[in-house]
N, C-alpha and C. Protein backbone atom coordinates (compact mmCIF):
# COMPACT_ATOMS: atom_id res chain seq x y z
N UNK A 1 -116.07 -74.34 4.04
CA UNK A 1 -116.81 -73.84 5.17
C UNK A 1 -116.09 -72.60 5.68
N UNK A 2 -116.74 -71.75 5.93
CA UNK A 2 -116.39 -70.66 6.65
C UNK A 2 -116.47 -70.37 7.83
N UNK A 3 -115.16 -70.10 8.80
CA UNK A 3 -115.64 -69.79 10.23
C UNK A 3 -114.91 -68.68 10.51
N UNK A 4 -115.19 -68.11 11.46
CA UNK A 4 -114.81 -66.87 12.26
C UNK A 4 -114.24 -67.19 13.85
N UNK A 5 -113.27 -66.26 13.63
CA UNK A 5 -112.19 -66.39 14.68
C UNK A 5 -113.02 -65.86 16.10
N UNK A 6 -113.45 -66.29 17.10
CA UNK A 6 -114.30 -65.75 18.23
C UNK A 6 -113.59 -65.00 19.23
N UNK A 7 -112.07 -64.38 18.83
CA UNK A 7 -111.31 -63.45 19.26
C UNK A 7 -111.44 -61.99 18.73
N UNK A 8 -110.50 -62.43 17.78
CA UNK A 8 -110.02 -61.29 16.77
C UNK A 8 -111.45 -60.91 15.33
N UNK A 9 -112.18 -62.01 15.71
CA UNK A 9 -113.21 -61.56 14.84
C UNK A 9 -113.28 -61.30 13.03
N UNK A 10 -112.13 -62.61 12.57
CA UNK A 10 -111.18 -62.12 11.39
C UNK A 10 -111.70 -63.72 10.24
N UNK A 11 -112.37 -63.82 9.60
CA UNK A 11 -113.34 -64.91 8.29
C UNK A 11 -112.19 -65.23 8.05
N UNK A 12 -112.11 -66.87 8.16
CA UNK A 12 -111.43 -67.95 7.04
C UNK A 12 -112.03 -68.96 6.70
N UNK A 13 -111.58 -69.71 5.81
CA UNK A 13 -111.89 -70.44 5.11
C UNK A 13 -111.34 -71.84 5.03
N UNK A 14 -112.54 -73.02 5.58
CA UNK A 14 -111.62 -74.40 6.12
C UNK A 14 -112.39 -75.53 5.20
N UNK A 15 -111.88 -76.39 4.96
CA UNK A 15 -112.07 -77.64 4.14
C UNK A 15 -113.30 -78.13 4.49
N UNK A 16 -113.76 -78.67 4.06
CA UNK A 16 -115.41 -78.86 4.16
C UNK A 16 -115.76 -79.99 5.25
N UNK A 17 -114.52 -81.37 5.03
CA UNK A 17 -114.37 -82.50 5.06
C UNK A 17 -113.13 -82.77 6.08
N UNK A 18 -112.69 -81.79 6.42
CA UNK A 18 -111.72 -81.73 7.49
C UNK A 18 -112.24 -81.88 8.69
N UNK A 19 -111.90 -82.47 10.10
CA UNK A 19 -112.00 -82.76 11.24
C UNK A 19 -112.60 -81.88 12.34
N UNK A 20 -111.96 -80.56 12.27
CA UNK A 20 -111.97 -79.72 12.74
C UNK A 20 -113.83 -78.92 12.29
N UNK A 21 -113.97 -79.05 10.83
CA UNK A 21 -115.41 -78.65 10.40
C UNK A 21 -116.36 -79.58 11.15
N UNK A 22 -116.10 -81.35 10.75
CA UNK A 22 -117.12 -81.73 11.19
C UNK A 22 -116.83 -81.69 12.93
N UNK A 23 -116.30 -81.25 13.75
CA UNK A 23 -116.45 -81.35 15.00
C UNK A 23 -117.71 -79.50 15.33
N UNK A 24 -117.16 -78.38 14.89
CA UNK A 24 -117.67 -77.31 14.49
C UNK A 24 -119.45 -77.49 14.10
N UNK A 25 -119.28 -78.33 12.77
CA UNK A 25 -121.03 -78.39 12.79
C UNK A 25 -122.05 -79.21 13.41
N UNK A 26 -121.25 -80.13 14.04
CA UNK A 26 -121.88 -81.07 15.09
C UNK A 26 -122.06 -80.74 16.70
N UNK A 27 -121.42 -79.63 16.84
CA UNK A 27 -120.90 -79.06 18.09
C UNK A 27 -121.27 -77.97 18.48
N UNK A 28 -121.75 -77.21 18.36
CA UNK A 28 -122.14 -75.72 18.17
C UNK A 28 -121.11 -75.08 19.15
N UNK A 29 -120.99 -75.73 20.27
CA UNK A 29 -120.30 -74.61 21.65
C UNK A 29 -118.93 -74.63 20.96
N UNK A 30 -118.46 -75.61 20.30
CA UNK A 30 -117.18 -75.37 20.18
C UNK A 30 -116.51 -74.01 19.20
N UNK A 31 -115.30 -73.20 19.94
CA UNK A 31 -114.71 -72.24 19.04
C UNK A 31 -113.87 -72.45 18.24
N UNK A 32 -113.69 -71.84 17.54
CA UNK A 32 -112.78 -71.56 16.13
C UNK A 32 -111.54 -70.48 16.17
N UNK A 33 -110.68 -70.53 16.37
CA UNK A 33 -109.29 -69.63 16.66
C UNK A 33 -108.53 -69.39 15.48
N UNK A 34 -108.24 -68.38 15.00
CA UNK A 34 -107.36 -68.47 14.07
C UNK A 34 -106.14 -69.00 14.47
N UNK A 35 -104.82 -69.21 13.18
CA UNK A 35 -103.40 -69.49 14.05
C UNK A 35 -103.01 -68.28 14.82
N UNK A 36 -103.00 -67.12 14.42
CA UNK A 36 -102.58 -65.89 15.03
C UNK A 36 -103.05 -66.16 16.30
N UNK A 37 -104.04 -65.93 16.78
CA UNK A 37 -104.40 -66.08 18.13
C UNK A 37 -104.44 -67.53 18.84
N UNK A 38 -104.47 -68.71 18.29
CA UNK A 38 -104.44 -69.88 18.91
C UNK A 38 -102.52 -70.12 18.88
N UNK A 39 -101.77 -68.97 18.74
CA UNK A 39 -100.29 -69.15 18.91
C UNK A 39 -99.87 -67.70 20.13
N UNK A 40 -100.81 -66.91 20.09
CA UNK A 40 -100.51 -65.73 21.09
C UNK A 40 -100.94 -66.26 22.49
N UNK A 41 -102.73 -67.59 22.52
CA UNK A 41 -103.07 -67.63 23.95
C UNK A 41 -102.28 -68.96 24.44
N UNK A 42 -101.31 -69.73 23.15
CA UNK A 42 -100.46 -71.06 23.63
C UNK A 42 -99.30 -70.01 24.33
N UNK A 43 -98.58 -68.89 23.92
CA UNK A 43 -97.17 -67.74 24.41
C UNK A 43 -97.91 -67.75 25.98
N UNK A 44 -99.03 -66.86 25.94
CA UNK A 44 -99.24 -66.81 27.31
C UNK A 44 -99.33 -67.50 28.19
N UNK A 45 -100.35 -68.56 28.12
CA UNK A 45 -100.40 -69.41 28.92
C UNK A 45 -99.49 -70.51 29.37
N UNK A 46 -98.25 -70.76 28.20
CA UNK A 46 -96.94 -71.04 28.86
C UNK A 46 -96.16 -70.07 29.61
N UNK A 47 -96.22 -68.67 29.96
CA UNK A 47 -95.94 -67.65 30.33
C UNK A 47 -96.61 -67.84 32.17
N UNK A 48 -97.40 -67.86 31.55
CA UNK A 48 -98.72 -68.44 32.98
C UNK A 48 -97.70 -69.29 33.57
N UNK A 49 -97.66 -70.88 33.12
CA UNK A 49 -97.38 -71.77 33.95
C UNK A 49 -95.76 -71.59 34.26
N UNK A 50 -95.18 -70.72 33.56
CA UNK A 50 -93.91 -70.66 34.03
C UNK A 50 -93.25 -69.52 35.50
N UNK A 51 -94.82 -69.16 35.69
CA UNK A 51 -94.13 -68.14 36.93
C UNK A 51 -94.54 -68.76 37.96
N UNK A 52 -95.06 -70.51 37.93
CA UNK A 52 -95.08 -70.93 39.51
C UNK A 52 -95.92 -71.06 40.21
N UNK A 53 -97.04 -70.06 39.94
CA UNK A 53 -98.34 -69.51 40.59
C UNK A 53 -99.57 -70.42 40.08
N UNK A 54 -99.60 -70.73 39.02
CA UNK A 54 -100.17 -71.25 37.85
C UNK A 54 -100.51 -72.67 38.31
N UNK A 55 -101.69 -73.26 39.03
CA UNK A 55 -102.38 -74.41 39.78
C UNK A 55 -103.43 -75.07 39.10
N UNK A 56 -103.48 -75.99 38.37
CA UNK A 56 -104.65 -76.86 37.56
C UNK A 56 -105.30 -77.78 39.22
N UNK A 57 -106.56 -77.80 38.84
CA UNK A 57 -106.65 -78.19 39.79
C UNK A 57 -107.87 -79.74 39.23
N UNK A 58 -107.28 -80.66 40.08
CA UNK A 58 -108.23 -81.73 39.51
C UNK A 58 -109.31 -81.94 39.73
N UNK A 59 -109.89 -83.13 39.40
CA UNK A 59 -111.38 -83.63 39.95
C UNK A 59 -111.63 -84.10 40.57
N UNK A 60 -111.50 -84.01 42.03
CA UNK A 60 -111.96 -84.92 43.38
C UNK A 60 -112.70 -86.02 43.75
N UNK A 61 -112.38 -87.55 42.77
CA UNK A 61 -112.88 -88.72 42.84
C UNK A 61 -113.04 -89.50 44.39
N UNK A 62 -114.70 -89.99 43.98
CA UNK A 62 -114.73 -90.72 45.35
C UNK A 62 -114.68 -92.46 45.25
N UNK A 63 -113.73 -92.75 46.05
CA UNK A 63 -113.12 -94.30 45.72
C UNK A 63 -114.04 -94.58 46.47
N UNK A 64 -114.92 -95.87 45.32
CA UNK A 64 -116.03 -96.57 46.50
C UNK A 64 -115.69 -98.09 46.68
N UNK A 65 -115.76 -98.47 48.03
CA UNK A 65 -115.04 -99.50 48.42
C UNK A 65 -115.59 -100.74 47.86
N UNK A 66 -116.66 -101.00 46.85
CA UNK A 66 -117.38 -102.08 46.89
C UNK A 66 -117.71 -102.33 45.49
N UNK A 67 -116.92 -101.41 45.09
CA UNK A 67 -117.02 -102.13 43.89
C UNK A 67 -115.48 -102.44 42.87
């Protein structure tokens, strides 16, 4: 199977039967990263969380008393 990197815009070539394909052809929204770039936006974004500023913010569950 062939996919394309939705960054860098750069064709490879992935196992037909591998995990990653069948999530891809079952999935449509999901992207495809090469290593080059799925190792440059992991640099940054540890870069991100290391200056402090960097706030995940959760999902605001409502505890219902009755059940």
């Amino acid at each position: 199977m062939q996919v394309k990197c939705t960054i860098c815009d750069s064709v490879e070539s992935i196992d037909d039967h591998c995990f990653e394909a069948k999530r891809l052809r079952n999935k449509r929204i999901l992207m495809h990263l090469c290593q080059s770039c799925y190792n440059r936006v992991g640099k940054k974004t540890l870069a991100r969380h290391a200056t402090g500023k960097f706030r995940l913010y959760s999902e605001k569950k409502i505890v219902d008393e009755f059940i």
